[in-house]
C-alpha atoms as a PDB file:
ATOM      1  CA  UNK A   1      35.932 -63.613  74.786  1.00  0.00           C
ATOM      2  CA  UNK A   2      35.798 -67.306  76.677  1.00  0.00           C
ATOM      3  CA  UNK A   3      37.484 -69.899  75.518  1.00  0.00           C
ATOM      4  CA  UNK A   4      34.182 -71.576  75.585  1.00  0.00           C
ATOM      5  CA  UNK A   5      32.295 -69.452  73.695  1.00  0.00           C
ATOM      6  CA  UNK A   6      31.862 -70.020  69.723  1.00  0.00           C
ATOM      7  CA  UNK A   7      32.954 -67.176  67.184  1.00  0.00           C
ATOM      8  CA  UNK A   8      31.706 -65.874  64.175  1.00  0.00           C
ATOM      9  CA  UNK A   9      33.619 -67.275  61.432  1.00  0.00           C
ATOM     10  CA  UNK A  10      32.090 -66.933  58.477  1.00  0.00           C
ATOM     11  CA  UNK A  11      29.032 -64.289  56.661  1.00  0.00           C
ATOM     12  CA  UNK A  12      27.430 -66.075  53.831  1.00  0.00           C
ATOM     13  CA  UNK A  13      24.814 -63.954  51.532  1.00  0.00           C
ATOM     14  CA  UNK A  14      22.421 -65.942  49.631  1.00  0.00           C
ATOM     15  CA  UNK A  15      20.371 -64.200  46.728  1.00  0.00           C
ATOM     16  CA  UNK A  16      17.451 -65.058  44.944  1.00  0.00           C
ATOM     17  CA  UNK A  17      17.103 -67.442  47.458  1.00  0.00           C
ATOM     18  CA  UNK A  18      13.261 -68.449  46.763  1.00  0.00           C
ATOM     19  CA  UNK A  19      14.141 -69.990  43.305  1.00  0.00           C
ATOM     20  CA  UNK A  20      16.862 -72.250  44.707  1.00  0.00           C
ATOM     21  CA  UNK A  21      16.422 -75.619  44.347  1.00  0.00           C
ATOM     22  CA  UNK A  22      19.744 -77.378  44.622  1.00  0.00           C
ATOM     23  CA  UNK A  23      22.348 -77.422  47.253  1.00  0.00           C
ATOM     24  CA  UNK A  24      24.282 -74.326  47.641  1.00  0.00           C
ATOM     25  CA  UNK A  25      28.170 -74.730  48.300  1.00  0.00           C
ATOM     26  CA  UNK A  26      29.927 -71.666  50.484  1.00  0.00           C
ATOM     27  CA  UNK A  27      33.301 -70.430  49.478  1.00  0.00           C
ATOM     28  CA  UNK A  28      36.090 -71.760  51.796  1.00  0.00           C
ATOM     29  CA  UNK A  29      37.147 -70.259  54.670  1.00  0.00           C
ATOM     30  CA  UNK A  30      39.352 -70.402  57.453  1.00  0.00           C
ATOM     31  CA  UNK A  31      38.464 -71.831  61.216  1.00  0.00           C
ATOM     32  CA  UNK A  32      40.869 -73.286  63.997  1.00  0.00           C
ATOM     33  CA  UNK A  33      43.608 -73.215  61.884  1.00  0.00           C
ATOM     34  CA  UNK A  34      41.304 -75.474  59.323  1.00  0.00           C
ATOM     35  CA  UNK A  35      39.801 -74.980  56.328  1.00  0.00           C
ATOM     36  CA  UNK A  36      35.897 -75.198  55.992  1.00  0.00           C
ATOM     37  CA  UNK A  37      32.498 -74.284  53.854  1.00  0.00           C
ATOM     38  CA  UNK A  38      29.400 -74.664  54.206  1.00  0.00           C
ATOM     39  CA  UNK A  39      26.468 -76.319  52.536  1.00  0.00           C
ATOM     40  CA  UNK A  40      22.834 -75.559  52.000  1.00  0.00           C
ATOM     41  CA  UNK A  41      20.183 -77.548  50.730  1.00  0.00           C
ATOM     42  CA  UNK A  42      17.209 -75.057  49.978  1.00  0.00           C
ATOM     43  CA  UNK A  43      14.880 -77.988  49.749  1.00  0.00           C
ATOM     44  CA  UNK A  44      15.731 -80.212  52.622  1.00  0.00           C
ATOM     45  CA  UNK A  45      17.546 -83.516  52.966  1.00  0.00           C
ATOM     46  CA  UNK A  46      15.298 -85.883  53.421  1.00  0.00           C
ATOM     47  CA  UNK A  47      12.623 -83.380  55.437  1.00  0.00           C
ATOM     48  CA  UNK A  48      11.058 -81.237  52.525  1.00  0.00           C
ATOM     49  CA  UNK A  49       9.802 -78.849  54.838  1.00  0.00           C
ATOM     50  CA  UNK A  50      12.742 -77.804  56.310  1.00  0.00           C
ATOM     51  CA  UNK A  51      16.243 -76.106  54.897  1.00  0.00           C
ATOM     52  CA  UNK A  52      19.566 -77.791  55.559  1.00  0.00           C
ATOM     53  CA  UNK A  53      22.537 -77.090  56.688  1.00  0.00           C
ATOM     54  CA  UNK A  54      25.844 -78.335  56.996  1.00  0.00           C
ATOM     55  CA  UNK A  55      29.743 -77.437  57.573  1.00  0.00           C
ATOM     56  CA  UNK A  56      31.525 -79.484  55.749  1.00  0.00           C
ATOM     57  CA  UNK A  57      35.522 -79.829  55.300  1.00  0.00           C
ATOM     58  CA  UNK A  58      36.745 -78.097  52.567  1.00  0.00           C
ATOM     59  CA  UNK A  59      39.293 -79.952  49.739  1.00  0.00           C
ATOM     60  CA  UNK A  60      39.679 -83.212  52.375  1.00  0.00           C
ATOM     61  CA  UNK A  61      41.892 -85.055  49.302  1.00  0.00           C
ATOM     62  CA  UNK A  62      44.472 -82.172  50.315  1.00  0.00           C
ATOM     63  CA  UNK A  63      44.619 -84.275  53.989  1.00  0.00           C
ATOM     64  CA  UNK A  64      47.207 -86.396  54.860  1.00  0.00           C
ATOM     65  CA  UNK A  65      45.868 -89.554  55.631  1.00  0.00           C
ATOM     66  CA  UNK A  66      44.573 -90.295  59.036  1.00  0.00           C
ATOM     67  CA  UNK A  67      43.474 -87.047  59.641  1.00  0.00           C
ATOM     68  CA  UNK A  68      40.610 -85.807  62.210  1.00  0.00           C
ATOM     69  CA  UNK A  69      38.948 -82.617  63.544  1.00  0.00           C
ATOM     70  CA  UNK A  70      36.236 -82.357  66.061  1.00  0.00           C
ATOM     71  CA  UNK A  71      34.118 -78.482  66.118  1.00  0.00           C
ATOM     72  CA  UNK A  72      31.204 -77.004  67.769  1.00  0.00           C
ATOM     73  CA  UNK A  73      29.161 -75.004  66.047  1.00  0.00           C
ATOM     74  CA  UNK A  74      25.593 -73.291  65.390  1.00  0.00           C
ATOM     75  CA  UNK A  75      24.051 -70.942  62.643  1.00  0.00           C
ATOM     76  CA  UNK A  76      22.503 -67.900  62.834  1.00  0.00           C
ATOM     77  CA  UNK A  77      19.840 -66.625  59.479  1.00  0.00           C
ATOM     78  CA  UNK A  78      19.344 -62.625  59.454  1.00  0.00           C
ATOM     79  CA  UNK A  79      17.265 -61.812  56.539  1.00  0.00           C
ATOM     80  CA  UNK A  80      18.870 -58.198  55.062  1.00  0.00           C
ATOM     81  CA  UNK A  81      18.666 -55.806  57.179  1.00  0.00           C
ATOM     82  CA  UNK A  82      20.435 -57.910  59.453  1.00  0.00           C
ATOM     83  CA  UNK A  83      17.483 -58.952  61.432  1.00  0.00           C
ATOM     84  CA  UNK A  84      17.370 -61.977  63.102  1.00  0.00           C
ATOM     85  CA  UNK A  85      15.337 -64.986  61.587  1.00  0.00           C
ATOM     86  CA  UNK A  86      16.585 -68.063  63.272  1.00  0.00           C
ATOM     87  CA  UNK A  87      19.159 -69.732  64.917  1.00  0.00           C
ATOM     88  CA  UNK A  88      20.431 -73.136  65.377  1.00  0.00           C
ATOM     89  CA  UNK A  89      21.270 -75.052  68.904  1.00  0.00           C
ATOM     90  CA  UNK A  90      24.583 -75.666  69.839  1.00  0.00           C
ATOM     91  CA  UNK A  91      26.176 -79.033  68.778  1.00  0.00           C
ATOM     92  CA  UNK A  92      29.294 -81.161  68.285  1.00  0.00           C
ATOM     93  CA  UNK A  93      30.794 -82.503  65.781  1.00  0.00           C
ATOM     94  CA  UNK A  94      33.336 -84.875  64.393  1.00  0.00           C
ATOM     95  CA  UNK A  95      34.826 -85.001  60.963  1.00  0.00           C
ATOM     96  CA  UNK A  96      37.197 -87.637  59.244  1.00  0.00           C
ATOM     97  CA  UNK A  97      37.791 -89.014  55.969  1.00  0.00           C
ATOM     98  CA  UNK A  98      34.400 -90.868  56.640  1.00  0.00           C
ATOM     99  CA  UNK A  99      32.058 -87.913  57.465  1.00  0.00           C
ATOM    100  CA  UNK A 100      33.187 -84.691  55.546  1.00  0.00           C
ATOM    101  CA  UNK A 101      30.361 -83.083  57.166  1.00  0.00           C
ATOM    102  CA  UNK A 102      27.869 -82.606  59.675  1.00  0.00           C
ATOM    103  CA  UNK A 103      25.137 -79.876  61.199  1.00  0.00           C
ATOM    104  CA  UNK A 104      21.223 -79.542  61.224  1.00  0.00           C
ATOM    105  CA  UNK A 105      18.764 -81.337  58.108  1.00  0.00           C
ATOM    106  CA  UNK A 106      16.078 -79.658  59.941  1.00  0.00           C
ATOM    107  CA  UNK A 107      17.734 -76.194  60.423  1.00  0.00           C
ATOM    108  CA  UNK A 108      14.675 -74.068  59.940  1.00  0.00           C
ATOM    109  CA  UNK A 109      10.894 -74.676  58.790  1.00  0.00           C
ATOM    110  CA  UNK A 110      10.459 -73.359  55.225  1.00  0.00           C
ATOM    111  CA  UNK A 111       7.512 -71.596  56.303  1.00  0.00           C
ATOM    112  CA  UNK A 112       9.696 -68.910  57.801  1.00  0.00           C
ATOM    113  CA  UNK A 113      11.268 -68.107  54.625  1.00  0.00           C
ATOM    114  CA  UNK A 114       7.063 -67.286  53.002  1.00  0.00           C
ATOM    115  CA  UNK A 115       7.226 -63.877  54.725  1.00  0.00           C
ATOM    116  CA  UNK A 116       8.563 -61.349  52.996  1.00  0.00           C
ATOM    117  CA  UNK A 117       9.717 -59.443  55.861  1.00  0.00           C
ATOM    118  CA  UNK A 118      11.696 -62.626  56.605  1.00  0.00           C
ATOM    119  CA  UNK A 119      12.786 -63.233  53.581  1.00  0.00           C
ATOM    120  CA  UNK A 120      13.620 -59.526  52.625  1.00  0.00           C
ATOM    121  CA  UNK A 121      14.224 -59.120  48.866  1.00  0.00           C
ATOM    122  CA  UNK A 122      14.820 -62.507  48.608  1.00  0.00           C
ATOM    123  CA  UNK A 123      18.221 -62.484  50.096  1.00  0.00           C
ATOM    124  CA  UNK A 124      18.968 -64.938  53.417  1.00  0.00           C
ATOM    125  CA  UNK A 125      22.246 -64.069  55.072  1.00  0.00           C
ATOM    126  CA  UNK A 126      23.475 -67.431  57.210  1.00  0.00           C
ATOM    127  CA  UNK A 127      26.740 -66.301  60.179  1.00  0.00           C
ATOM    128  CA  UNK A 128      28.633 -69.525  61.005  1.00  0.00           C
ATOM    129  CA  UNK A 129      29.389 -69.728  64.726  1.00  0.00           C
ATOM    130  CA  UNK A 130      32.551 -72.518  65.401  1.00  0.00           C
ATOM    131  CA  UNK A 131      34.721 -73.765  68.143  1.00  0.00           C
ATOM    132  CA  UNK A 132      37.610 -76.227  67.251  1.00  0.00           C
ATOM    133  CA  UNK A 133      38.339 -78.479  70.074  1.00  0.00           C
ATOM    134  CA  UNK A 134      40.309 -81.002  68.588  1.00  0.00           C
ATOM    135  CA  UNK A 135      42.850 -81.401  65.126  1.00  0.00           C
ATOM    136  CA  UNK A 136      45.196 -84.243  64.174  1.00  0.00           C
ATOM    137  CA  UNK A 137      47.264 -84.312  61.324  1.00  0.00           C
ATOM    138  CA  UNK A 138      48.630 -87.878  60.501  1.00  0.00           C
ATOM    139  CA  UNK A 139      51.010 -88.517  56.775  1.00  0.00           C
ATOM    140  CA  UNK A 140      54.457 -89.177  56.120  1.00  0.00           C
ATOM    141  CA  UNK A 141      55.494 -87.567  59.441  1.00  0.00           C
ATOM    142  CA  UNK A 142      54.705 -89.308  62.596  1.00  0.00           C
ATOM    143  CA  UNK A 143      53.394 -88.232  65.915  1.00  0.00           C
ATOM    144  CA  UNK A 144      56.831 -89.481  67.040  1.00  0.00           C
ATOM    145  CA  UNK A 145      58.707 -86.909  65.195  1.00  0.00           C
ATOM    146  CA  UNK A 146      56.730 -83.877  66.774  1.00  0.00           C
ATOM    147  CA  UNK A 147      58.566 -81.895  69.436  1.00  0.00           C
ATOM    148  CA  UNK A 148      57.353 -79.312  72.132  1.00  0.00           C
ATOM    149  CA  UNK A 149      58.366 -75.820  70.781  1.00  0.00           C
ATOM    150  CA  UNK A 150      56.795 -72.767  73.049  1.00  0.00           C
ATOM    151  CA  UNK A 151      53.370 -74.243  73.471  1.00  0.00           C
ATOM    152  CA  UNK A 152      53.321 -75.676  69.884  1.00  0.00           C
ATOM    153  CA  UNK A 153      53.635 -79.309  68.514  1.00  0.00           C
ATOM    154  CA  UNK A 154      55.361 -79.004  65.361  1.00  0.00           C
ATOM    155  CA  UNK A 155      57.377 -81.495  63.339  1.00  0.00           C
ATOM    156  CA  UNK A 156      60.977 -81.858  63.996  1.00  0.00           C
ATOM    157  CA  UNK A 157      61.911 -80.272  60.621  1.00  0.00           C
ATOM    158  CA  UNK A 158      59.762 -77.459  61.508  1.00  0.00           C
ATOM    159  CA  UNK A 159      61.734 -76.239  64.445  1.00  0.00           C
ATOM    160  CA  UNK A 160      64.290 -74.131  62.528  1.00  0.00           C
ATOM    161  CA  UNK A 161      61.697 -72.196  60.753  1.00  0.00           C
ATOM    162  CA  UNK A 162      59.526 -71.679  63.737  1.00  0.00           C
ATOM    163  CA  UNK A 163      62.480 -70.928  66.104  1.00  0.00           C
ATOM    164  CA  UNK A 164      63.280 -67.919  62.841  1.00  0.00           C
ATOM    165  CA  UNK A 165      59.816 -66.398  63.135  1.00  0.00           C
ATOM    166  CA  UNK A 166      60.213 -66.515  67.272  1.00  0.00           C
ATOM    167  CA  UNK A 167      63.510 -64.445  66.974  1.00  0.00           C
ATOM    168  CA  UNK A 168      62.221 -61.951  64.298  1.00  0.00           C
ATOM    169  CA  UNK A 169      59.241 -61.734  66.066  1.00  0.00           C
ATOM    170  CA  UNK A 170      59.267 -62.398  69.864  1.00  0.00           C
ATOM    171  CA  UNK A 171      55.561 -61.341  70.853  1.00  0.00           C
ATOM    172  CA  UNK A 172      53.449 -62.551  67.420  1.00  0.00           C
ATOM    173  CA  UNK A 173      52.320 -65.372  69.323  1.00  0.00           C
ATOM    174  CA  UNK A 174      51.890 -63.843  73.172  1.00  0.00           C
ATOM    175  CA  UNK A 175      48.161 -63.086  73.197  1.00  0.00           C
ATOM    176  CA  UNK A 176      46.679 -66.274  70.660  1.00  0.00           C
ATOM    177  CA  UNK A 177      43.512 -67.317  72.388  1.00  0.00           C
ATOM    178  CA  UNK A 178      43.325 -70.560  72.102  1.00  0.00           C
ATOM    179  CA  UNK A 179      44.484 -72.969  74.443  1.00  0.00           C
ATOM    180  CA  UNK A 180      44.143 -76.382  73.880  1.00  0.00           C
ATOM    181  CA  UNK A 181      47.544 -77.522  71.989  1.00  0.00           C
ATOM    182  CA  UNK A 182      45.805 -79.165  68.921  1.00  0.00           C
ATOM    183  CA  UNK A 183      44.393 -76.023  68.309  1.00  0.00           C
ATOM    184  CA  UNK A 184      47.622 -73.951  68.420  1.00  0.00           C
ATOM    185  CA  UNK A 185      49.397 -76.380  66.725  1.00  0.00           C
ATOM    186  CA  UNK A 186      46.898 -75.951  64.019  1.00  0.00           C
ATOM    187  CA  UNK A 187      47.069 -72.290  63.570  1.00  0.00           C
ATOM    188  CA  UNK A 188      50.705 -72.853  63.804  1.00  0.00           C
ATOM    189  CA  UNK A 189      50.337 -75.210  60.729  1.00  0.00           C
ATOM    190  CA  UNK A 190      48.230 -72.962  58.652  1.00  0.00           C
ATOM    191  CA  UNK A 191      50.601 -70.044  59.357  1.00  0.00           C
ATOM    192  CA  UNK A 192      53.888 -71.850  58.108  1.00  0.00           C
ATOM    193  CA  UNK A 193      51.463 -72.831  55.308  1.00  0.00           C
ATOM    194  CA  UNK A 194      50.811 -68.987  54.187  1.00  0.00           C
ATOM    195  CA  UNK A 195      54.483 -68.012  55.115  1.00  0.00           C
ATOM    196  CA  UNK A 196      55.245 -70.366  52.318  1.00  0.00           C
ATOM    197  CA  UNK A 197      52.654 -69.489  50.106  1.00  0.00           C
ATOM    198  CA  UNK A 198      53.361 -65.400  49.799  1.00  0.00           C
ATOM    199  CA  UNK A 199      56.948 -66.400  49.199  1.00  0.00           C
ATOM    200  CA  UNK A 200      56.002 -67.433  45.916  1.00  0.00           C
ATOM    201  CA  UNK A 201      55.760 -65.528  42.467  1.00  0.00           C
ATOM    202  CA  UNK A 202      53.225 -63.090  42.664  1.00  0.00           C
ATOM    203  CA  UNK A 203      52.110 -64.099  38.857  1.00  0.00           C
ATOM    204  CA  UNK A 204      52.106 -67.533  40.244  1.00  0.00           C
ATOM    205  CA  UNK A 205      48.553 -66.611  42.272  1.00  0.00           C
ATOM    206  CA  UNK A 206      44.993 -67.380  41.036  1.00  0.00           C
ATOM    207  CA  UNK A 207      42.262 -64.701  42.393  1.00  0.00           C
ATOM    208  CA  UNK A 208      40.953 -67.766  44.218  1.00  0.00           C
ATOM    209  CA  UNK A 209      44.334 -68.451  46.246  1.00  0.00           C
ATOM    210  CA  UNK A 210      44.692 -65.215  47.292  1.00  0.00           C
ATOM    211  CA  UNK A 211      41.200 -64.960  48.562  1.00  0.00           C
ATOM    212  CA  UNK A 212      41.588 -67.990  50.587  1.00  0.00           C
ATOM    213  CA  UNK A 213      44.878 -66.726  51.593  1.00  0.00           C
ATOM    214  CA  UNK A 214      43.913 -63.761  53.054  1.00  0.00           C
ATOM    215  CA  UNK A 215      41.242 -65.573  54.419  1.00  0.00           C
ATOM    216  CA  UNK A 216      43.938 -67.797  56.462  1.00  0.00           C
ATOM    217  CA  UNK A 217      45.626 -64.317  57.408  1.00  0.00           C
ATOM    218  CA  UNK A 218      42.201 -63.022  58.691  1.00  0.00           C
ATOM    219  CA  UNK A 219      41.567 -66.380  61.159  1.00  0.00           C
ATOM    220  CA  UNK A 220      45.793 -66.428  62.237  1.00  0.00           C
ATOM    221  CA  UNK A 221      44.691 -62.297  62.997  1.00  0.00           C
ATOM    222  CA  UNK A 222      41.344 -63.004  64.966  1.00  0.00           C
ATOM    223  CA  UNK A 223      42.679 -65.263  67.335  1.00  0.00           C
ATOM    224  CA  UNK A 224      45.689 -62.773  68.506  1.00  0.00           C
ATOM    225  CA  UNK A 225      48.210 -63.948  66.210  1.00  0.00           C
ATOM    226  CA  UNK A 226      50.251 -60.355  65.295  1.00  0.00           C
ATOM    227  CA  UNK A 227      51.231 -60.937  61.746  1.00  0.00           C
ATOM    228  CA  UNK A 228      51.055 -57.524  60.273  1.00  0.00           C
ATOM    229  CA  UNK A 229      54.738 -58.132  58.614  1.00  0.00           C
ATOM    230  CA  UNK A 230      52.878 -61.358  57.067  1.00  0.00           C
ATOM    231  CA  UNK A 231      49.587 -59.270  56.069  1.00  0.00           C
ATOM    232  CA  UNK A 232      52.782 -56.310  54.159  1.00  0.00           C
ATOM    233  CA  UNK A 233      53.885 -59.199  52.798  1.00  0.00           C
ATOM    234  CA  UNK A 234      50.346 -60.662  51.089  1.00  0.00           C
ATOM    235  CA  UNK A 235      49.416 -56.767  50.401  1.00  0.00           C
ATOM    236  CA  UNK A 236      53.160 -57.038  48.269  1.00  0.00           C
ATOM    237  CA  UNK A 237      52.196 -59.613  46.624  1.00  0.00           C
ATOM    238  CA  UNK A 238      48.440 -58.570  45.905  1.00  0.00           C
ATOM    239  CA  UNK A 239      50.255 -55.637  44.650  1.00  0.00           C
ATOM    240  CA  UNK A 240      52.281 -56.808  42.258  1.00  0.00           C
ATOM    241  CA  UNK A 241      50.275 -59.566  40.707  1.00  0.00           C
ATOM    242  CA  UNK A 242      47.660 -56.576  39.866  1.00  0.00           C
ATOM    243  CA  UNK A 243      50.708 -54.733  38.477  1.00  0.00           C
ATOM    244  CA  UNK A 244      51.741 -57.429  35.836  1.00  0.00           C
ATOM    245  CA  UNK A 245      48.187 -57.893  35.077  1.00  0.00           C
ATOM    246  CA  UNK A 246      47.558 -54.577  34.135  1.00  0.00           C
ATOM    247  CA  UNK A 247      50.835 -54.600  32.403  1.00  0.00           C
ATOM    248  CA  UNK A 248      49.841 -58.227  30.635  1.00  0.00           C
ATOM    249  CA  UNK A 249      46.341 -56.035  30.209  1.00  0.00           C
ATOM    250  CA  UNK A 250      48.157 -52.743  28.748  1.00  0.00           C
ATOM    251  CA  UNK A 251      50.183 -55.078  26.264  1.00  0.00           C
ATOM    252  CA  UNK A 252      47.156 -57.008  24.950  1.00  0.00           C
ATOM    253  CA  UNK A 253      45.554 -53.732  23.929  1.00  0.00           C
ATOM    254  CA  UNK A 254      48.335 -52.057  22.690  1.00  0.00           C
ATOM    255  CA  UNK A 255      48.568 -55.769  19.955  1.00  0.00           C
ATOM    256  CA  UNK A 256      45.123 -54.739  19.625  1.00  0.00           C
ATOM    257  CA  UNK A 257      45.499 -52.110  18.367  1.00  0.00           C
ATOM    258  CA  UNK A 258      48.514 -52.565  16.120  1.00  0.00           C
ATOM    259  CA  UNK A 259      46.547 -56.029  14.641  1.00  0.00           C
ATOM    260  CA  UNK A 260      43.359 -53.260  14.049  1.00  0.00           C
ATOM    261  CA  UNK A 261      45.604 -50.372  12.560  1.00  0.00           C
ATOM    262  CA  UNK A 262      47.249 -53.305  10.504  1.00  0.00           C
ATOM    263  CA  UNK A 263      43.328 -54.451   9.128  1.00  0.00           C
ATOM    264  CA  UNK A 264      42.739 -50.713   8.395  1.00  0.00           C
ATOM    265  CA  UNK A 265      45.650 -50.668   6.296  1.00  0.00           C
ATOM    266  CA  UNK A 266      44.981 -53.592   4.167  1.00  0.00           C
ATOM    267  CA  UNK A 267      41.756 -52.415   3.422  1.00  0.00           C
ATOM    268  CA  UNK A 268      42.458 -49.564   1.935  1.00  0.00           C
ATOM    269  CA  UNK A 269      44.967 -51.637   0.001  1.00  0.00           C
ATOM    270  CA  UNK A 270      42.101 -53.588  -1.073  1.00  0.00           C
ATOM    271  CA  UNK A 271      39.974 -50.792  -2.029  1.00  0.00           C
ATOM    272  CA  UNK A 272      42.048 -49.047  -3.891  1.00  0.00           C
ATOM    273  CA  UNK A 273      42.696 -52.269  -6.169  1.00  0.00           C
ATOM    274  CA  UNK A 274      39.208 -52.480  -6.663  1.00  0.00           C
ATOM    275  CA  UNK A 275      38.808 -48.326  -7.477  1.00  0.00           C
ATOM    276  CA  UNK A 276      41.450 -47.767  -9.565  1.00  0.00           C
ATOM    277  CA  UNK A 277      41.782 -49.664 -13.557  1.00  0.00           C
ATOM    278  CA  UNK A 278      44.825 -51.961 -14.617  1.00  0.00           C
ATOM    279  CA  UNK A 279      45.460 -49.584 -17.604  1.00  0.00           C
ATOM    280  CA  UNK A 280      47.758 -50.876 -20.739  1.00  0.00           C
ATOM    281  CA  UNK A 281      50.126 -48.650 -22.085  1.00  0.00           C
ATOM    282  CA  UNK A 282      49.544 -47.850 -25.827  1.00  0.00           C
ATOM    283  CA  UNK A 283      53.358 -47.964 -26.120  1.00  0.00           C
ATOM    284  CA  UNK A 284      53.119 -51.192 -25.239  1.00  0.00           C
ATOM    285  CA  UNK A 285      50.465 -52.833 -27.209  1.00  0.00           C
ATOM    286  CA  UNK A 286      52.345 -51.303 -30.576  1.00  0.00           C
ATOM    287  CA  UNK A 287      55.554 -53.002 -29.545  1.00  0.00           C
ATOM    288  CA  UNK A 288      53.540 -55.935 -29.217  1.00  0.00           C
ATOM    289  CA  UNK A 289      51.887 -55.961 -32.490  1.00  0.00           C
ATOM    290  CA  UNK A 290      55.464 -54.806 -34.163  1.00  0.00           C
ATOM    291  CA  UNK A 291      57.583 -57.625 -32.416  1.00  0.00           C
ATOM    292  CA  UNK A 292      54.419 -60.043 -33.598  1.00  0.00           C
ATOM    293  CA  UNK A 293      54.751 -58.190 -37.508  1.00  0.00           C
ATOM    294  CA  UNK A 294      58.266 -58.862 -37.881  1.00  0.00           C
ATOM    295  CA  UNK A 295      58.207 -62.593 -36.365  1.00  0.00           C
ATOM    296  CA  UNK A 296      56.263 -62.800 -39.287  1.00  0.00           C
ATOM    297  CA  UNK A 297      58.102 -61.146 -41.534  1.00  0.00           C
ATOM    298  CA  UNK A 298      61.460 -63.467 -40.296  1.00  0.00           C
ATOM    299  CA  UNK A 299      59.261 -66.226 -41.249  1.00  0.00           C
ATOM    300  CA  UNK A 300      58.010 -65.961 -44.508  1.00  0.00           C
ATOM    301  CA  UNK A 301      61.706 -64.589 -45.446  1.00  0.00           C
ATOM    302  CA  UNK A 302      63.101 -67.904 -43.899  1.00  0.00           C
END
C-alpha cells in the first residue's frame, strides 16, 4: 500500500439507527500509534438535514501537556450487506488540547438513510479511513532529551529498553510502513506502552483494557510491526485472567450453594418446632405439686 494512501482503521456498526436521536460515541481504537473514536450526531450539528461526523481524540486528559497530532481522513457508510451508501472527501486535520475533534457536519443528507434498501434493517455500518502525518508528545520530558535510536525518537531513558527489544528481536521493526519519524516514534510509544501493560497482573485487567489493548496490538501488527511474542504474551494474560474468573466464578457458586444447603437446613429446624408439641412430663408436674405440698407442710409446722 502507498504511503499516501489512507487505511481502514476502524468498522463501526450502528443499530436501530432510525430512532437515534443523540450523539453516538465509538469505542476507542488505535491509529498512528494514537488513540481515537469517533462521533456521530444522528440529527446534525447545526444542519438538521444532514448526519455528522467526527474523529475525535480519545481520553486527551491522559496527554501530556503540549501535545499535537495532525490526520487525514474520510468515511465510508455501507448499509448491511456491506453495500456502499456514501462516502466522505478526503480532508485534513489538526487536533490539540483546543480542538479534540474534527470531520464532516454535513457528512450525508438524511434523505439517504429513508430508503430501506439504504438503510437495511435499520443498521448503518460507518469504516474510518486515516493517515497520521504528524504526532508530538510534549510533558515532563523535553524534546531535548530525545535521542536518534534506529529510525526512532525516543526519550533518553527509553534507550535501554528499546535497545532490549532490538537484541531479542532484530527484524520486529524491518518492514513498519510508515515513514515519517513522528509517526514511528509514535508506534514506538504505544508499543513500550503495551509491553508495559501485559507485564502486569492478569487480575489487574478490566474487559475494557484488554480490548483496547489488543486493539493497540492490532494497529503495532497492521503497519508491519512483528510482535507475535507480544500478541503470546496478551493471549497469556487473556488466558489467565479468564482462568481466575472462572475460578472467582466456581467459588461464588460453590458459597452458594453451601449458604442455600445451610437455609434448607434451618428450615426444617423451624418446621419441625412448629410440628412437633413441647410435652410436660407427668413425672414432673407431681414432683412439682409434692415439693409445693411439703413447702407447705414446713410452714405451717414452723
Amino acid at each position: 500500500m502507498n504511503e499516501t494512501e489512507l487505511q481502514k482503521t476502524f468498522t463501526w456498526e450502528i443499530d436501530n439507527f432510525s430512532v437515534r436521536k443523540f450523539p453516538i460515541e465509538s469505542t476507542v481504537f488505535s491509529s498512528g500509534g494514537c488513540e481515537w473514536c469517533v462521533l456521530v450526531r444522528p440529527k446534525g450539528d447545526g444542519f438538521e438535514d444532514y448526519l455528522s461526523l467526527y474523529l475525535c481524540v480519545a481520553n486527551p486528559k491522559s496527554l501530556q501537556p503540549g501535545w499535537k497530532r495532525r490526520a487525514s481522513l474520510h468515511f465510508i457508510m455501507l448499509n448491511q450487506s456491506g453495500k456502499e451508501v456514501h462516502r466522505t472527501s478526503e480532508r485534513c486535520g489538526f487536533f490539540d488540547s483546543e480542538i479534540l475533534g474534527w470531520g464532516f457536519r454535513a457528512a450525508l443528507p438524511l434523505n439517504k438513510l429513508q430508503d430501506k434498501e439504504l438503510l437495511e434493517n435499520n443498521t448503518l455500518i460507518i469504516e474510518v479511513y486515516t493517515r497520521v502525518t504528524e504526532v508530538v508528545h510534549q510533558g515532563d520530558e523535553t524534546r531535548k532529551e530525545m535521542v536518534d535510536f534506529r529510525g526512532f525518537n525516543v526519550f533518553s531513558s527509553q534507550v535501554t529498553s528499546v535497545s532490549q527489544i532490538f537484541a531479542k528481536y532484530p527484524k520486529f521493526a524491518v518492514d513498519i510502513k510508515p515513514k515519517a519519524k513522528a509517526v514511528r516514534t509514535a508506534y514506538m510509544k504505544n508499543l513500550l506502552g503495551l509491553i508495559k501493560t501485559v507485564n502486569q497482573p492478569p487480575e489487574s485487567f478490566t474487559e475494557t483494557e484488554l480490548v483496547k489493548a489488543y486493539s493497540k496490538l492490532i494497529d503495532l501488527m497492521g503497519v508491519g510491526f512483528k510482535v507475535d511474542w507480544l500478541k503470546s504474551k496478551l493471549d497469556e494474560v487473556s488466558s489467565e485472567r479468564k482462568k481466575k474468573l472462572d475460578a472467582d466464578a466456581a467459588r461464588v457458586q460453590e458459597l452458594e450453594e453451601k449458604v442455600k444447603n445451610l437455609e434448607l437446613e434451618l428450615d426444617k429446624e423451624k418446621a419441625k418446632s412448629y410440628t412437633e408439641p413441647n410435652f410436660v412430663s407427668l413425672n414432673d408436674d407431681v414432683s412439682f405439686t409434692t415439693t409445693k405440698s411439703n413447702l407447705i407442710r414446713r410452714k405451717r409446722s414452723d
